[in-house]
N, C-alpha and C. Protein backbone atom coordinates (compact mmCIF):
# COMPACT_ATOMS: atom_id res chain seq x y z
N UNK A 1 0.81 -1.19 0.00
CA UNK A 1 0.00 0.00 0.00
C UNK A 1 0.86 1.26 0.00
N UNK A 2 1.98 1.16 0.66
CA UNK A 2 2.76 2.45 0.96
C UNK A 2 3.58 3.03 -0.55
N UNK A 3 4.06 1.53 -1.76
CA UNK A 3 4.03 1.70 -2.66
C UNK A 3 3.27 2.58 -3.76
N UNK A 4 1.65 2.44 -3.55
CA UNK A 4 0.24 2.74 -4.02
C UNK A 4 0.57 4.40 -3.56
N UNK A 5 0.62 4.63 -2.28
CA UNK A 5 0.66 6.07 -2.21
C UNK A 5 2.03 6.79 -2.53
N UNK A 6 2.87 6.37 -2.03
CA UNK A 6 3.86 6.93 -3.03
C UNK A 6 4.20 7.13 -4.76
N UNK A 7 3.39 6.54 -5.72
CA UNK A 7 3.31 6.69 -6.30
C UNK A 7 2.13 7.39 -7.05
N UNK A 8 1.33 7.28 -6.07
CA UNK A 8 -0.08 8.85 -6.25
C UNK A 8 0.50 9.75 -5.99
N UNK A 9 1.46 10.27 -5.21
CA UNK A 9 2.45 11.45 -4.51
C UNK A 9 3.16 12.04 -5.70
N UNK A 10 3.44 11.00 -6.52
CA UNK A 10 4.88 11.53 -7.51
C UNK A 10 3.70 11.57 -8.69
N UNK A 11 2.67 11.50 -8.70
CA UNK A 11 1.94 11.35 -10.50
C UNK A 11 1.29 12.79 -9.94
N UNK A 12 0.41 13.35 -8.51
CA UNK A 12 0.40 14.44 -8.16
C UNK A 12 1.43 15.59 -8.33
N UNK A 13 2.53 14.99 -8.23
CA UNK A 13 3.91 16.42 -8.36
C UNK A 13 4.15 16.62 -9.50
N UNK A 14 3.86 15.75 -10.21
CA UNK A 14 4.00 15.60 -11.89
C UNK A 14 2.83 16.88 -12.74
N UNK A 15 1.94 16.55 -11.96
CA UNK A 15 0.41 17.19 -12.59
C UNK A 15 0.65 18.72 -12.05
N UNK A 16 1.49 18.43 -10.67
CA UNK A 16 1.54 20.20 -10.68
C UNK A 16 2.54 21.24 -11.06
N UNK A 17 3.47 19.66 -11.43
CA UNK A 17 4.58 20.33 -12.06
C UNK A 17 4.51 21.27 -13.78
N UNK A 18 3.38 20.28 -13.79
CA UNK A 18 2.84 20.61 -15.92
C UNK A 18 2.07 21.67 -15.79
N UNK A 19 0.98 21.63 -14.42
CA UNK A 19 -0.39 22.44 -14.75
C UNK A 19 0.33 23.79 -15.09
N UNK A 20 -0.76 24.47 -15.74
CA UNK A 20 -0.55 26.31 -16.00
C UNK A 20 -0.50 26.74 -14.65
N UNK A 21 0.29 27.95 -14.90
CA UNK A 21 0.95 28.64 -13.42
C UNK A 21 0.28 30.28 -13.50
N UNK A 22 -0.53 30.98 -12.85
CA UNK A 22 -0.77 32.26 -12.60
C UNK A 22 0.29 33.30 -13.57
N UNK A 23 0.17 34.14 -14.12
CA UNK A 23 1.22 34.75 -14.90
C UNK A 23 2.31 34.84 -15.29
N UNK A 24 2.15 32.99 -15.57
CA UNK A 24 3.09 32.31 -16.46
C UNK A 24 4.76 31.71 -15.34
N UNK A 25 4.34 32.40 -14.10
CA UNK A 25 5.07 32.60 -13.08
C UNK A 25 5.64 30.32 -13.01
N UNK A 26 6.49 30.16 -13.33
CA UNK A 26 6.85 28.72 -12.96
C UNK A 26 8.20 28.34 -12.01
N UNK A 27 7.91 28.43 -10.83
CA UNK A 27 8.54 28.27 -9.18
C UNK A 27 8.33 27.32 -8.30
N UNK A 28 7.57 25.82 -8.62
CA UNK A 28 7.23 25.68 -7.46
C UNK A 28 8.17 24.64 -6.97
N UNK A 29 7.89 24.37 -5.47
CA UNK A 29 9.08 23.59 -5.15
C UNK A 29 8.81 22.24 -4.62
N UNK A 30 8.63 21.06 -5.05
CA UNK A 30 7.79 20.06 -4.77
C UNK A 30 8.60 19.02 -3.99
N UNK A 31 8.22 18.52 -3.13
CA UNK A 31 8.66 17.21 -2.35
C UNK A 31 7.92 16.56 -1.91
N UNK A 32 8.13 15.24 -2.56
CA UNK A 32 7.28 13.77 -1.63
C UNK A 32 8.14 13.50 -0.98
N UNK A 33 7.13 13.39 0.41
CA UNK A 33 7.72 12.88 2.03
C UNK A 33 7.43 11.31 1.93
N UNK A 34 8.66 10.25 2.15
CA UNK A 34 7.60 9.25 2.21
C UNK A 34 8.67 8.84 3.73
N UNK A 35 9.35 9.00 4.61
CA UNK A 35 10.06 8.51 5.55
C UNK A 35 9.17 8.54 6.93
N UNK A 36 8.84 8.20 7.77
CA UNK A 36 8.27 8.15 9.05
C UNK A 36 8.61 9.38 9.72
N UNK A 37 10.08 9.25 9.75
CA UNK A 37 10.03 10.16 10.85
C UNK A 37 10.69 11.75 9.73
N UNK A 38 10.54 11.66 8.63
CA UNK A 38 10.29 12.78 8.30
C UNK A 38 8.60 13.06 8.30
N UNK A 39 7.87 12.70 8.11
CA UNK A 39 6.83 12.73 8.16
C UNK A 39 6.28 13.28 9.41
N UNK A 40 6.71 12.80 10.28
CA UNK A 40 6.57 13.17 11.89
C UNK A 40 7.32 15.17 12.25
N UNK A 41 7.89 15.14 11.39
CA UNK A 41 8.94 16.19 11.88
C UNK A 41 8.27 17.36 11.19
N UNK A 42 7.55 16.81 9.83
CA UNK A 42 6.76 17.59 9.02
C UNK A 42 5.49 18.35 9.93
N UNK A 43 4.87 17.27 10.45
CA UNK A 43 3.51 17.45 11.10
C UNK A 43 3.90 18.36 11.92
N UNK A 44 4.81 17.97 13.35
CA UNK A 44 4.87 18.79 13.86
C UNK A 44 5.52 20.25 13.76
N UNK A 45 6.27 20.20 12.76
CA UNK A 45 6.63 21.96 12.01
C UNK A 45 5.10 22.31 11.92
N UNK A 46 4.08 21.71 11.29
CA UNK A 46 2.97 22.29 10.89
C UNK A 46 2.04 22.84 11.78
N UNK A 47 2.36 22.13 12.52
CA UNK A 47 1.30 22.64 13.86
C UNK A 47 1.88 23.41 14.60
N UNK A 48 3.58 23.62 14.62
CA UNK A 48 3.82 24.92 15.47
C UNK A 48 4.03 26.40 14.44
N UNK A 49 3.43 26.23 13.31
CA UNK A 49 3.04 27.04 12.40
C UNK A 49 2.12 27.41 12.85
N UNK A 50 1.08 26.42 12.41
CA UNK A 50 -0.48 27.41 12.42
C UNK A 50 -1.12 28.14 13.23
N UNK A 51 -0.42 28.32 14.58
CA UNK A 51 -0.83 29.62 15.29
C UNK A 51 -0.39 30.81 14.85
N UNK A 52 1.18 30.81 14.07
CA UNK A 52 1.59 32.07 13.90
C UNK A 52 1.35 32.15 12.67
N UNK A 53 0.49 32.20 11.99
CA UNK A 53 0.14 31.82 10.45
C UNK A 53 -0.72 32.95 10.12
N UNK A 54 -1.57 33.42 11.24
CA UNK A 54 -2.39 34.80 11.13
C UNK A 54 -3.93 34.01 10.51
N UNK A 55 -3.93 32.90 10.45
CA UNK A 55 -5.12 32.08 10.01
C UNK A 55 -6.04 31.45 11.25
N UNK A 56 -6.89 31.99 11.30
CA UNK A 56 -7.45 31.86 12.63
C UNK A 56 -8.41 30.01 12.20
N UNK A 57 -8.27 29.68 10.89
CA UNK A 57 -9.04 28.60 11.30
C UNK A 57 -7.82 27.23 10.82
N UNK A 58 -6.96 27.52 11.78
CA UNK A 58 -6.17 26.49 12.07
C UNK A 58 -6.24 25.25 12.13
């Protein structure tokens, strides 16, 4: 299964790598996470983000 999503991950980065970009602007910076404990390290960066994010629906 972990195969299955990793490879939905990379056909996703692919699609956003091609799609049209806002005024032609082409920057983006893509990474599939597939390690545990990067994954873990991810989450929690994310959540000590979203308070200071100015986005109140966290």
């Amino acid at each position: 299964m972990k195969q299955v999503a990793t490879m939905a991950a990379i056909l996703m980065a692919a699609a956003a790598r091609t799609a049209p970009k806002a005024g032609g602007k082409d920057f983006p910076e893509i990474v599939v996470i597939g390690g545990e404990e990067d994954l873990k390290r991810n989450a929690e960066s994310m959540k000590s983000y979203a308070p200071r994010s100015g986005n109140e629906d966290y």
